[in-house]
N, C-alpha and C. Protein backbone atom coordinates (compact mmCIF):
# COMPACT_ATOMS: atom_id res chain seq x y z
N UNK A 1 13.32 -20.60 4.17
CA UNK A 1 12.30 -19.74 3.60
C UNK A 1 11.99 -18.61 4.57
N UNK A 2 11.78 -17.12 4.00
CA UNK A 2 11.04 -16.54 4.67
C UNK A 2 10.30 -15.70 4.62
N UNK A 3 9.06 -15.09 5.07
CA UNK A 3 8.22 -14.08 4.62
C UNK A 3 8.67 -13.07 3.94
N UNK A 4 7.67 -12.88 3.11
CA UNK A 4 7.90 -11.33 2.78
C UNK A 4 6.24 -10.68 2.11
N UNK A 5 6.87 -9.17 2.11
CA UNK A 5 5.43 -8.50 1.92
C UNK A 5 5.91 -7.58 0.66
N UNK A 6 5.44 -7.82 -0.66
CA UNK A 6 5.97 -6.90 -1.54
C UNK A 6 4.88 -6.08 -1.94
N UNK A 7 5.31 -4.82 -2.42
CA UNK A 7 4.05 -3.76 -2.78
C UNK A 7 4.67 -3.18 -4.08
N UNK A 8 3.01 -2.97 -4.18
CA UNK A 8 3.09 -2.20 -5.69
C UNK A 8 2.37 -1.51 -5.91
N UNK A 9 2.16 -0.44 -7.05
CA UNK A 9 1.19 0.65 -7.13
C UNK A 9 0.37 0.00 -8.25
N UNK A 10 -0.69 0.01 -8.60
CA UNK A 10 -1.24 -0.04 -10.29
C UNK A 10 -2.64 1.35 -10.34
N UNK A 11 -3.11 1.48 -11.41
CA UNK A 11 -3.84 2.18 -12.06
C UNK A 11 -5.09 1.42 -12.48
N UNK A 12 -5.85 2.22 -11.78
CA UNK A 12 -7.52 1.48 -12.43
C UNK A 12 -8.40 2.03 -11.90
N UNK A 13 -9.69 1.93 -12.83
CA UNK A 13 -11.19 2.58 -12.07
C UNK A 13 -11.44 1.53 -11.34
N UNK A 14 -12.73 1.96 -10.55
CA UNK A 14 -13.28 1.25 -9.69
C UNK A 14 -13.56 0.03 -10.49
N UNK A 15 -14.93 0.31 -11.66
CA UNK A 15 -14.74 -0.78 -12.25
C UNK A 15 -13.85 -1.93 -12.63
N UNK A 16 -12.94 -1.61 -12.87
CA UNK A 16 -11.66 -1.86 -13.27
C UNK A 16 -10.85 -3.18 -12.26
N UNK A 17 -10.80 -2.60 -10.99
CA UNK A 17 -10.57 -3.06 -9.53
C UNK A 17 -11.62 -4.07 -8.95
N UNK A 18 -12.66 -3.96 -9.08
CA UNK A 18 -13.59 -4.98 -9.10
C UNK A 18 -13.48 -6.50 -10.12
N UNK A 19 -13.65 -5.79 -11.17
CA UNK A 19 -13.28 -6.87 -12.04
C UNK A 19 -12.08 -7.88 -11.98
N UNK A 20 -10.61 -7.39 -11.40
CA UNK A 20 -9.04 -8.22 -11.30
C UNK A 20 -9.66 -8.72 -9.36
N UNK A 21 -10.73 -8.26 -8.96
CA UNK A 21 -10.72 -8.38 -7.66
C UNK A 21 -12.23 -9.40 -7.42
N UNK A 22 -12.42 -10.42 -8.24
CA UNK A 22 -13.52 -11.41 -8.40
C UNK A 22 -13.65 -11.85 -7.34
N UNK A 23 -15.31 -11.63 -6.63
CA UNK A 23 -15.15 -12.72 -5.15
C UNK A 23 -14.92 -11.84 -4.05
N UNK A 24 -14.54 -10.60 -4.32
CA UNK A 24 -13.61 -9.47 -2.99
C UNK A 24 -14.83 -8.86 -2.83
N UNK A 25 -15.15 -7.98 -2.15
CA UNK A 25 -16.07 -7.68 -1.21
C UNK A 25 -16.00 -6.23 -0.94
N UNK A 26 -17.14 -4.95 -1.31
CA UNK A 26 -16.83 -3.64 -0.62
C UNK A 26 -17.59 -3.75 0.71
N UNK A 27 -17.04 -2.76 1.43
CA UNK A 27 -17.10 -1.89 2.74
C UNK A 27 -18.24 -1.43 3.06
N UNK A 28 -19.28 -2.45 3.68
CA UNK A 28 -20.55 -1.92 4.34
C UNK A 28 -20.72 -0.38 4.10
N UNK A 29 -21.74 0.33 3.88
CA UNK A 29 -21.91 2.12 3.87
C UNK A 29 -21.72 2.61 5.03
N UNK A 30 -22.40 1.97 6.17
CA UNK A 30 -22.29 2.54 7.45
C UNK A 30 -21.37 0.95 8.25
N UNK A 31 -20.96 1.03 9.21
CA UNK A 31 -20.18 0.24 10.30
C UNK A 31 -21.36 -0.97 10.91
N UNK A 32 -20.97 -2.13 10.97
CA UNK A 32 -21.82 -2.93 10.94
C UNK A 32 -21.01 -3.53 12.73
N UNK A 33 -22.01 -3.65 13.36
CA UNK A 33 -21.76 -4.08 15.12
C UNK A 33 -21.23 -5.85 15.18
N UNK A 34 -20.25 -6.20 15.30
CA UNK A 34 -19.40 -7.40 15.54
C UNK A 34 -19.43 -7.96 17.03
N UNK A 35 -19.76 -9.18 17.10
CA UNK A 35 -19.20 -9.68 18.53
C UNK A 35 -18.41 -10.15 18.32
N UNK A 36 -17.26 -10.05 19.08
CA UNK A 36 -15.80 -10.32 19.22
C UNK A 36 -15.11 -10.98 20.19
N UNK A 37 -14.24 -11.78 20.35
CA UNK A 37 -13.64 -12.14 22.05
C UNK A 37 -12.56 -11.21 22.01
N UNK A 38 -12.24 -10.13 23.25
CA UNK A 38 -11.11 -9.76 23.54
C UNK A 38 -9.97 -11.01 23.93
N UNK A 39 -8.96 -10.54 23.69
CA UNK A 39 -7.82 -11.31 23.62
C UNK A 39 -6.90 -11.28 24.56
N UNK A 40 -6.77 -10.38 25.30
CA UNK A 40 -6.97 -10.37 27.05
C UNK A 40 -7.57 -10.71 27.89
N UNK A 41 -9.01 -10.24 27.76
CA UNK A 41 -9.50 -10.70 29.07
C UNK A 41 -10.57 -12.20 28.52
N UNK A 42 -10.44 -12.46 27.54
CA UNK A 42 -11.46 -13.70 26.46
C UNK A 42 -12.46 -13.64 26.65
N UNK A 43 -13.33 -12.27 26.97
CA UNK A 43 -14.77 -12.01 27.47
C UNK A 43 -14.99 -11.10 25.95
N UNK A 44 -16.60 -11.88 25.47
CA UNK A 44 -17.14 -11.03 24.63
C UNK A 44 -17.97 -9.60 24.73
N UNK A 45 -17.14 -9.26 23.53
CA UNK A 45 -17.04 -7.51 23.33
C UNK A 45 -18.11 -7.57 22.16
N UNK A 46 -18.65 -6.17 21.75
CA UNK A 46 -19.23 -6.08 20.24
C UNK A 46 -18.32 -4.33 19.65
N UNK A 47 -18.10 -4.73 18.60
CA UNK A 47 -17.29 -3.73 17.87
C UNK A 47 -18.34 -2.92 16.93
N UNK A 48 -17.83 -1.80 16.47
CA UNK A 48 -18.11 -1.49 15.01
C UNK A 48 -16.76 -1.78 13.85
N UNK A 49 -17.35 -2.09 13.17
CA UNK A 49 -16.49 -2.64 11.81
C UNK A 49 -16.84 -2.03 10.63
N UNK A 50 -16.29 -1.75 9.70
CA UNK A 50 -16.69 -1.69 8.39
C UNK A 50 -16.23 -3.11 7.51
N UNK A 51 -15.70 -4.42 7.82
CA UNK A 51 -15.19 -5.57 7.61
C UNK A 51 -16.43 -6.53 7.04
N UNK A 52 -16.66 -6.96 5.51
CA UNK A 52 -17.84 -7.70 5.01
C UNK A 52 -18.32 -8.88 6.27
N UNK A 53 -19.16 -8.86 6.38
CA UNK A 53 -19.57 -10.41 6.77
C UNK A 53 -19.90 -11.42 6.40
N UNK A 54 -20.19 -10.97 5.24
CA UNK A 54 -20.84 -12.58 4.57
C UNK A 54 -19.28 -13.04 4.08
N UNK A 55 -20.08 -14.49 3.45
CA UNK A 55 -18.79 -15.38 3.14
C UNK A 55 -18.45 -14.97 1.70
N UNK A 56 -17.05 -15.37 1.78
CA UNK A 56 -16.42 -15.01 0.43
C UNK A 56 -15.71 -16.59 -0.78
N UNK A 57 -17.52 -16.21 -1.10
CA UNK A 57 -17.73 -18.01 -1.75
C UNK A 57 -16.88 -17.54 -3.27
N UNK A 58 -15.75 -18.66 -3.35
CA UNK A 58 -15.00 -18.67 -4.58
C UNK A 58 -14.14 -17.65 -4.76
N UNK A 59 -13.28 -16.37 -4.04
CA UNK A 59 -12.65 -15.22 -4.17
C UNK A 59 -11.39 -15.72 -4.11
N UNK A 60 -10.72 -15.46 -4.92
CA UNK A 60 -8.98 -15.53 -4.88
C UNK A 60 -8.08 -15.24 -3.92
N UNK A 61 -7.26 -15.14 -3.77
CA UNK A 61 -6.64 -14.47 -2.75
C UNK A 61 -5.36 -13.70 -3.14
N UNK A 62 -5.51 -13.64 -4.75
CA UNK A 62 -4.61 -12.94 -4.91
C UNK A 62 -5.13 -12.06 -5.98
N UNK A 63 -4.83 -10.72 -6.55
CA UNK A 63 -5.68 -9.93 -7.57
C UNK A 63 -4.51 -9.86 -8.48
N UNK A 64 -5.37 -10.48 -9.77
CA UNK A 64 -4.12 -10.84 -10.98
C UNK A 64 -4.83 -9.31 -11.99
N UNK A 65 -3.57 -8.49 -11.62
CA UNK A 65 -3.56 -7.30 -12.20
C UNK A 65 -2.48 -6.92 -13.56
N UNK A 66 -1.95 -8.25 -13.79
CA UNK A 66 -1.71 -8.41 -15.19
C UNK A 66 -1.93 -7.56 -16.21
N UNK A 67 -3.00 -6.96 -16.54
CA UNK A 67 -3.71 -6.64 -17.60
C UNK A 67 -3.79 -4.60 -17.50
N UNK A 68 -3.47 -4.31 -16.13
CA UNK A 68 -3.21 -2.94 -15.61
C UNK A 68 -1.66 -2.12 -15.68
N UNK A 69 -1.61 -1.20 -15.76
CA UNK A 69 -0.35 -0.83 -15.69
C UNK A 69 0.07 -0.81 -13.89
N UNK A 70 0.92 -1.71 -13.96
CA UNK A 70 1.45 -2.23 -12.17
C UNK A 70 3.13 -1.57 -12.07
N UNK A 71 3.43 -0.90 -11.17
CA UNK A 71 4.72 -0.74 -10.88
C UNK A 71 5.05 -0.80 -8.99
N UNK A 72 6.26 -1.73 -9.59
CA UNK A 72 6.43 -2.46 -8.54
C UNK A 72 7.13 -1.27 -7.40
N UNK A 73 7.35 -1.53 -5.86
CA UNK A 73 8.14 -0.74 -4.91
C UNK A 73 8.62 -1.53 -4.08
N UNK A 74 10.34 -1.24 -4.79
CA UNK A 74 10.85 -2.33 -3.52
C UNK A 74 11.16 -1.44 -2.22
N UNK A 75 10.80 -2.28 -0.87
CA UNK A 75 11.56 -1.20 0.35
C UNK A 75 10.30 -0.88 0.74
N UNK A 76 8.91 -0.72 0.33
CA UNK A 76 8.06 0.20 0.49
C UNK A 76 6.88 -0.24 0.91
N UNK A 77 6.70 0.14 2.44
CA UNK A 77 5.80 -0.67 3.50
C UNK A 77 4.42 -0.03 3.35
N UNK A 78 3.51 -0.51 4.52
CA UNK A 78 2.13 -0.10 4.62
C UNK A 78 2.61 1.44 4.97
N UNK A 79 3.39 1.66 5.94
CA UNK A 79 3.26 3.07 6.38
C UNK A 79 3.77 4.29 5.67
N UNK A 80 4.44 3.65 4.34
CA UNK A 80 5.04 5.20 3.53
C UNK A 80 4.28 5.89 2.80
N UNK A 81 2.94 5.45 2.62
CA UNK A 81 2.02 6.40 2.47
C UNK A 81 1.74 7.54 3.12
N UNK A 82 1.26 6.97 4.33
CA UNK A 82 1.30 7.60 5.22
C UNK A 82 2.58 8.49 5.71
N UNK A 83 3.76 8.62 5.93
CA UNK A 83 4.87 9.26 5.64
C UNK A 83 4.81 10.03 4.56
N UNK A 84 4.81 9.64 3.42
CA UNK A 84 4.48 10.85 1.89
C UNK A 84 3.48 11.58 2.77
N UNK A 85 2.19 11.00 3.02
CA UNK A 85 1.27 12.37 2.73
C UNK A 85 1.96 13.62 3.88
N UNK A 86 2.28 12.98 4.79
CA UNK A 86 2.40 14.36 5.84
C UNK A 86 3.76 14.85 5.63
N UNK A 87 4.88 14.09 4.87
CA UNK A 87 5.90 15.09 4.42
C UNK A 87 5.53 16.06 3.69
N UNK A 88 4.43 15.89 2.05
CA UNK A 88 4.57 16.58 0.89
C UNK A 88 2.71 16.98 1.32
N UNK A 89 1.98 17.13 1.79
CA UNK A 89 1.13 17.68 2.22
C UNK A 89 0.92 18.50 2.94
N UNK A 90 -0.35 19.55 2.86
CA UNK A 90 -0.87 20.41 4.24
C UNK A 90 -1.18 19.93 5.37
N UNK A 91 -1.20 20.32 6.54
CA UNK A 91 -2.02 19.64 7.77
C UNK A 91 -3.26 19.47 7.63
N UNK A 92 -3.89 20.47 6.73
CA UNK A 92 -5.73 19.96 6.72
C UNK A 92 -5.69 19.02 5.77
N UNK A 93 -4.63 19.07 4.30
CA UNK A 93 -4.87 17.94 3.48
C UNK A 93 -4.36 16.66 4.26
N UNK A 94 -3.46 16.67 5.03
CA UNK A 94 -2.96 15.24 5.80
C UNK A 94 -3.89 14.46 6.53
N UNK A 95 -4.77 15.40 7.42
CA UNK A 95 -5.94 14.90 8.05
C UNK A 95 -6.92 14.25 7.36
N UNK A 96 -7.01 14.59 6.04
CA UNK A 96 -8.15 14.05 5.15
C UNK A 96 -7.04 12.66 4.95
N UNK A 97 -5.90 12.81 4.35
CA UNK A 97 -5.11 11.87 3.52
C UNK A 97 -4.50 10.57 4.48
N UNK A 98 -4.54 10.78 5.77
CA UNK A 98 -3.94 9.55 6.67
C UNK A 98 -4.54 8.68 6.98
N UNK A 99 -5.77 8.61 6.86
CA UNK A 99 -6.54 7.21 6.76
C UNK A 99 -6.73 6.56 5.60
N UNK A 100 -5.99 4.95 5.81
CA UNK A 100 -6.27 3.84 4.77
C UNK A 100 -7.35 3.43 4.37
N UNK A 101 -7.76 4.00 2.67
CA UNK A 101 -9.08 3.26 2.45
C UNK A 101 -9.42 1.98 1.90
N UNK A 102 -9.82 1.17 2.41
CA UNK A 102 -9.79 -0.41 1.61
C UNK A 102 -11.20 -0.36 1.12
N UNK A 103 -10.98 0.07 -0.42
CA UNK A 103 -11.88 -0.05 -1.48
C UNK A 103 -12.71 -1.60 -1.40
N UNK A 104 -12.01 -2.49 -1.24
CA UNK A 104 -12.07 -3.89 -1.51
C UNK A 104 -11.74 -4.68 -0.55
N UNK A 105 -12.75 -5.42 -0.10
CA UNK A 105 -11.52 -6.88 0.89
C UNK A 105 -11.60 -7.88 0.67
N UNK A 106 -10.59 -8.59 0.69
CA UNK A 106 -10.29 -9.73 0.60
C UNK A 106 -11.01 -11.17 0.93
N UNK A 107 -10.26 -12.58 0.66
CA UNK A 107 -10.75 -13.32 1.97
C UNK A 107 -10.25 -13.18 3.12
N UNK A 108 -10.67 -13.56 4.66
CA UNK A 108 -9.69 -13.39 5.61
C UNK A 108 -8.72 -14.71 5.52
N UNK A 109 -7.74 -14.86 4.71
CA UNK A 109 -6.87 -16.05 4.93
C UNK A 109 -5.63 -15.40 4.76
N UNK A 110 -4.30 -16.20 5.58
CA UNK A 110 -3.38 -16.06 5.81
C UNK A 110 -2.91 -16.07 4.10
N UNK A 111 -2.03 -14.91 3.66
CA UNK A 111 -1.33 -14.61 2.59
C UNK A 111 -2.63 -13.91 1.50
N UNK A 112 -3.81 -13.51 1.55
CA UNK A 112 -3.97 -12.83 0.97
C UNK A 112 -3.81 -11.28 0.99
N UNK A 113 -3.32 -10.81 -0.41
CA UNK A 113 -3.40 -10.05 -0.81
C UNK A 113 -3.87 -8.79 -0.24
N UNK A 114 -3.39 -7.17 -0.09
CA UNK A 114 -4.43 -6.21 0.74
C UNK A 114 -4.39 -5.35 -0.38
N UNK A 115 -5.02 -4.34 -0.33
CA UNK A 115 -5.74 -3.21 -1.55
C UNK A 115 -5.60 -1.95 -0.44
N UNK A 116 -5.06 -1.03 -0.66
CA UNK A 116 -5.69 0.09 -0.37
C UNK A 116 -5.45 1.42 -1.13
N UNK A 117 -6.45 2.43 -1.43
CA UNK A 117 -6.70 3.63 -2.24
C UNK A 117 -5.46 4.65 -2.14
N UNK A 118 -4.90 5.06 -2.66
CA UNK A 118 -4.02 6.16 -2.18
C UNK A 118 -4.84 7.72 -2.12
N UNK A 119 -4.53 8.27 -1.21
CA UNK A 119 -5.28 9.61 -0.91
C UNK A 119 -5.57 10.03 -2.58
N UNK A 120 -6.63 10.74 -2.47
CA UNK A 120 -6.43 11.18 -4.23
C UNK A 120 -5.81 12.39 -3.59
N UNK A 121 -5.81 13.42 -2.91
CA UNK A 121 -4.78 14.79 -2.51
C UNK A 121 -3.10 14.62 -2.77
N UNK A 122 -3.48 13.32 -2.23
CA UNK A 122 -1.62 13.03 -2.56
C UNK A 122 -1.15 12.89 -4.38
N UNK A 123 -2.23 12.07 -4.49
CA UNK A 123 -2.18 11.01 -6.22
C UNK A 123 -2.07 12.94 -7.02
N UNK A 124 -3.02 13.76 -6.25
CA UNK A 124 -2.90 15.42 -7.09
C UNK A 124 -1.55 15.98 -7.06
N UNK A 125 -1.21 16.03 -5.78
CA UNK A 125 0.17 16.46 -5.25
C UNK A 125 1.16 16.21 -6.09
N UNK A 126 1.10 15.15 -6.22
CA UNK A 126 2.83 13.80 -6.58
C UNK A 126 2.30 14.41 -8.61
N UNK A 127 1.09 14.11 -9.04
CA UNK A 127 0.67 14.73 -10.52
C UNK A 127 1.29 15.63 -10.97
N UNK A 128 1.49 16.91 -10.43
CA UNK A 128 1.20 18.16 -10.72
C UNK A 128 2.71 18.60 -10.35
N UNK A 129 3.90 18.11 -10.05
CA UNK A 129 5.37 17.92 -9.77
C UNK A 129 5.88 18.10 -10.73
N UNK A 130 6.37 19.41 -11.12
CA UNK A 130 7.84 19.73 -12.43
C UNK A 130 8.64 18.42 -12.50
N UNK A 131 9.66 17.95 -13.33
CA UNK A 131 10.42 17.39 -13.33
C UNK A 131 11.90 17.97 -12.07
N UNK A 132 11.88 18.85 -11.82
CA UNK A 132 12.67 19.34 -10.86
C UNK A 132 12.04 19.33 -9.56
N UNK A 133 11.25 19.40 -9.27
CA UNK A 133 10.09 18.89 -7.89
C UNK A 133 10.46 17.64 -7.48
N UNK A 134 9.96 16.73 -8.79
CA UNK A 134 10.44 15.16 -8.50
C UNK A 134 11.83 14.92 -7.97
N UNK A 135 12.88 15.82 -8.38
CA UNK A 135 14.51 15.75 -7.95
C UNK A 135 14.56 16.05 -6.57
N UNK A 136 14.16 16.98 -6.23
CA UNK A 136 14.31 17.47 -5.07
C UNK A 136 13.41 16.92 -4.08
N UNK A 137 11.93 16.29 -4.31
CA UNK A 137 11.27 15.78 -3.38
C UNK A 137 11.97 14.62 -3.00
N UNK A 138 12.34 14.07 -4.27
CA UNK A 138 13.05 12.44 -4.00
C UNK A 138 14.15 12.98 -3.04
N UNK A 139 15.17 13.29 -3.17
CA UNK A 139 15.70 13.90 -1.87
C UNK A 139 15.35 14.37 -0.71
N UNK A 140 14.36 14.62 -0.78
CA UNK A 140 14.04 15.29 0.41
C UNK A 140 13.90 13.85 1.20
N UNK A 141 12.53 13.05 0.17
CA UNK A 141 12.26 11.73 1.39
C UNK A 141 13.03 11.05 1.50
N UNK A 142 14.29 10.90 1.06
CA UNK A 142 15.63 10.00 1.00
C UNK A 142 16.58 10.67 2.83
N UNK A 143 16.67 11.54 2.79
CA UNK A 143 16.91 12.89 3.95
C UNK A 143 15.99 12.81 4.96
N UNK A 144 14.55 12.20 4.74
CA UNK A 144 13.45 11.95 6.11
C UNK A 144 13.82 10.68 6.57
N UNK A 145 13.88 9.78 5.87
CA UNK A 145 14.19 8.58 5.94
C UNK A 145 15.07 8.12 6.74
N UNK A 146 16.46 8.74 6.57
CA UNK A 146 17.33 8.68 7.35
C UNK A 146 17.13 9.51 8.67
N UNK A 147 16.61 10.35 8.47
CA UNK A 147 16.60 11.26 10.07
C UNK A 147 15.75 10.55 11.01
N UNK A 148 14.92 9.66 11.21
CA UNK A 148 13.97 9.33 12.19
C UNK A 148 14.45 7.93 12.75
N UNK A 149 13.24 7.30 12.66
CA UNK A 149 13.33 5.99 13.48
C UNK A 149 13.93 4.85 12.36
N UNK A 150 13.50 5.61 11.26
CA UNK A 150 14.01 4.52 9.68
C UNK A 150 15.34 4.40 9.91
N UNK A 151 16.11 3.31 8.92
CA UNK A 151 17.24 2.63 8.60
C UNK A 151 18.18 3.99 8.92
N UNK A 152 18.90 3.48 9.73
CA UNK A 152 20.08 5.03 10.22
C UNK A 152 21.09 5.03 9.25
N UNK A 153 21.62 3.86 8.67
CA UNK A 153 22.73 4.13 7.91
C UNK A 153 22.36 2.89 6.89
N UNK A 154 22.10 3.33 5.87
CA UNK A 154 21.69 2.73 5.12
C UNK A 154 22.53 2.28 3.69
N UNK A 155 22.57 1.54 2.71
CA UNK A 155 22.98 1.42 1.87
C UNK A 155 22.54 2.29 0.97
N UNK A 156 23.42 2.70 -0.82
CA UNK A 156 23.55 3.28 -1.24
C UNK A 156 22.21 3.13 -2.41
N UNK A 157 22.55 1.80 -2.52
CA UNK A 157 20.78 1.45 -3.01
C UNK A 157 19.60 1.20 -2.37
N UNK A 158 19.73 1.13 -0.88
CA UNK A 158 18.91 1.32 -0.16
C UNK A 158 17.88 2.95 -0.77
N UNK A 159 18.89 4.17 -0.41
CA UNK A 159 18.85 5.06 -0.69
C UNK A 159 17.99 5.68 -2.06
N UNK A 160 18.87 4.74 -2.76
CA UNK A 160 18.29 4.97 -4.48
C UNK A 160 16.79 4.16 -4.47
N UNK A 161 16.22 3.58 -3.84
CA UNK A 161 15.33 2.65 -3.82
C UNK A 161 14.27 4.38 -3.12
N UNK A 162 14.40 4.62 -1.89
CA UNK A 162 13.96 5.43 -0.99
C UNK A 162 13.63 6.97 -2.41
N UNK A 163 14.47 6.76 -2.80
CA UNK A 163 13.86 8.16 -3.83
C UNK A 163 13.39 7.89 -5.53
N UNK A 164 13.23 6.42 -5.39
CA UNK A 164 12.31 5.73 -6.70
C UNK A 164 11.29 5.69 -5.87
N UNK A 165 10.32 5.86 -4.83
CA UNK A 165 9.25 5.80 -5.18
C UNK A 165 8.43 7.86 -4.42
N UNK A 166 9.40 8.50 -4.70
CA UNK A 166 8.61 9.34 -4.99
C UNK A 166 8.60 9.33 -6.56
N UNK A 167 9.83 9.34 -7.18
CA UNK A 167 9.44 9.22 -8.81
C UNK A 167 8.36 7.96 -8.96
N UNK A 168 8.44 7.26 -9.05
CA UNK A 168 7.54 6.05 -9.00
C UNK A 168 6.25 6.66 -8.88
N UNK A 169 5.89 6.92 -7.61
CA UNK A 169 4.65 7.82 -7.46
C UNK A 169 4.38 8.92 -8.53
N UNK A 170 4.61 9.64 -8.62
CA UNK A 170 5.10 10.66 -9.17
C UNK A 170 4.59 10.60 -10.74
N UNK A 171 4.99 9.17 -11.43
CA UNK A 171 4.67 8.34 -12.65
C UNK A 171 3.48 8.32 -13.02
N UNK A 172 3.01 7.17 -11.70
CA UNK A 172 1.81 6.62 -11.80
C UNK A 172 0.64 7.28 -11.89
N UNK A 173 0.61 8.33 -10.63
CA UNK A 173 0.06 9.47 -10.39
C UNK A 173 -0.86 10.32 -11.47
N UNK A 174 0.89 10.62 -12.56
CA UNK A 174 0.30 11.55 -13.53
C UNK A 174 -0.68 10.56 -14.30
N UNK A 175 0.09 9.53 -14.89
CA UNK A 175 -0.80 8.57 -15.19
C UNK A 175 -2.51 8.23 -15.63
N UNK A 176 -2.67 8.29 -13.82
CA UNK A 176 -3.97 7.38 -13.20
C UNK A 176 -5.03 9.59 -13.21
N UNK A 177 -4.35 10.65 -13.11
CA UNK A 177 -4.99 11.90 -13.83
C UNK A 177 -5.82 11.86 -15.33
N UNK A 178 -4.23 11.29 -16.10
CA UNK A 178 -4.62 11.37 -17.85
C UNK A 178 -5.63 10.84 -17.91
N UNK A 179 -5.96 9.50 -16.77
CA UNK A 179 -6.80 8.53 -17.84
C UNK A 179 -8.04 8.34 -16.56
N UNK A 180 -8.02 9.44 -15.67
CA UNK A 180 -9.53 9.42 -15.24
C UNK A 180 -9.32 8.12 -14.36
N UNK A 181 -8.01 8.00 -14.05
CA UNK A 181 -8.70 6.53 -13.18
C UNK A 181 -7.88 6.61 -11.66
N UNK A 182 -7.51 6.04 -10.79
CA UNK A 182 -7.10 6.10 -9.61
C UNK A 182 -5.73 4.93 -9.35
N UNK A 183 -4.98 5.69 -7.94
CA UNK A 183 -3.95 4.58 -7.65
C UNK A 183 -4.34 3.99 -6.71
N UNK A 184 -3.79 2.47 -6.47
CA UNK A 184 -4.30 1.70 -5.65
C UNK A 184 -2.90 1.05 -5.18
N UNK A 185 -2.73 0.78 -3.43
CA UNK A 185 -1.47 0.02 -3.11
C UNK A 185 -1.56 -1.20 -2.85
N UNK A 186 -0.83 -1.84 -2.96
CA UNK A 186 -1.40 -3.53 -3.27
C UNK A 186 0.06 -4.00 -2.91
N UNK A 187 -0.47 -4.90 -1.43
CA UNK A 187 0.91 -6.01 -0.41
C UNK A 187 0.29 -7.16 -0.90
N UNK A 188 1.75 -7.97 -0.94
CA UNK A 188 1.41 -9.39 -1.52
C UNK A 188 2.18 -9.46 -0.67
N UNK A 189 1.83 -10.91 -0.23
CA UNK A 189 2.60 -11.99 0.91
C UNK A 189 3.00 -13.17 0.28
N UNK A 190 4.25 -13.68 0.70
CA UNK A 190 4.88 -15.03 -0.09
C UNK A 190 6.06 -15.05 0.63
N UNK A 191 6.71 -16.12 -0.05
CA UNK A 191 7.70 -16.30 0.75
C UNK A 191 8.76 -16.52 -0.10
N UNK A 192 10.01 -16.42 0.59
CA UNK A 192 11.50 -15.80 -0.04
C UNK A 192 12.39 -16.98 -0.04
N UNK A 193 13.13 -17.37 -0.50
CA UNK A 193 14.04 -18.71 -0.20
C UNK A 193 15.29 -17.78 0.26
N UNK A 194 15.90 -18.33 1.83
CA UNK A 194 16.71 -17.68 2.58
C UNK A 194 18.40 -18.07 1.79
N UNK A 195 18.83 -17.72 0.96
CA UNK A 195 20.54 -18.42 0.95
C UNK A 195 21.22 -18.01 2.19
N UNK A 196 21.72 -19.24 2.71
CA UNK A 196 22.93 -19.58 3.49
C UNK A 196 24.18 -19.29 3.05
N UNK A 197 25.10 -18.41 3.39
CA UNK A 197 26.76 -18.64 3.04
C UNK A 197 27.22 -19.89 3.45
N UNK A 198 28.17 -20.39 2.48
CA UNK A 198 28.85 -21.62 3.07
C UNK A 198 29.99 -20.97 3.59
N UNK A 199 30.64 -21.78 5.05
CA UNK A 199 31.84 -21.04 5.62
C UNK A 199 32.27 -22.05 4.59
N UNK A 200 33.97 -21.19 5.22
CA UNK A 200 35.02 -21.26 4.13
C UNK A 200 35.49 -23.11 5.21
N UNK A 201 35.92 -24.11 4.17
CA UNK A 201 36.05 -25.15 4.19
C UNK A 201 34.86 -26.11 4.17
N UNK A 202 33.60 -25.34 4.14
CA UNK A 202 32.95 -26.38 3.69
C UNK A 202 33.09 -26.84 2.01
């Protein structure tokens, strides 16, 4: 068996997100002061957090979004958000758009579920894309992808995967405009069953 983290986009109002998110918890207004043990030196620290404190009596740990329009992204980590916005963005819109907003949190237990908002600058951006925009952006981030620290030589569906989710985006986007409501990115944790090759004579 082994981990994995799959993501997906869906569409919904706040309301909306609350409701598939029973038990989940918003984000103090202002930063609430934490005592903490550092993990180096095991001497207590106090933080600011925006992280609920109270307990999260009866909350799921997973948000059954069933009932939303969900599209899945294979390949597609916490950080390609972050990558979209500052490829297909301004520098002043990027500055607004590079911080992750977690509308919602979770319980803290191992394998739940994470939520976070997609910039709405971007969700405008990726909207408002000709059908020939979408061709050429998807290329483009297929072409970033490969140039940096990402997969150097990659497979061919690797590739094709890498320029489904600017279309993907792109979809949802217009979407979550028509209908007044917002995108949200959503990692699920679970686990994978590993196949083994059998060598030859077994």
């Amino acid at each position: 068996m082994g981990r994995v983290i799959e993501s997906s986009l869906f569409v919904a109002s706040l309301d909306e997100l609350r409701a598939v998110g029973a038990g989940w918890q918003t984000p103090p207004a202002q930063p609430v002061k934490l005592k903490v043990i550092n993990p180096f030196t095991v001497d207590p620290v106090e933080v600011a957090s925006t992280n609920p404190v109270a307990a999260f009596a009866g909350a799921a740990t997973k948000l059954d979004v069933s009932s939303l329009h969900v599209a899945p992204l294979n390949g597609f980590d916490s950080e390609d958000i972050d990558g979209l916005a500052w490829q297909f963005l301004g520098a002043a819109d990027y500055e607004v758009a590079r911080g992750f907003d977690v509308p919602l949190f979770g319980p803290p237990e191992e394998g739940t579920d994470g939520i976070y908002r997609v910039p709405v600058r971007l969700v405008e951006r990726f909207a408002r894309m000709s059908a020939a925009d979408v061709d050429a952006n998807a290329a483009h981030w297929a072409r970033f992808r490969k140039s940096g620290w990402y997969e150097q030589q990659p497979t061919a569906s690797v590739e094709e995967e890498w320029e489904d989710h600017v279309r993907v985006l792109a979809e949802v986007s217009r979407r979550a405009l028509s209908e007044n409501r917002q995108v949200f990115q959503r990692l699920s944790f679970g686990e994978r069953r590993l196949l083994r090759r059998k060598s030859r004579g077994e």
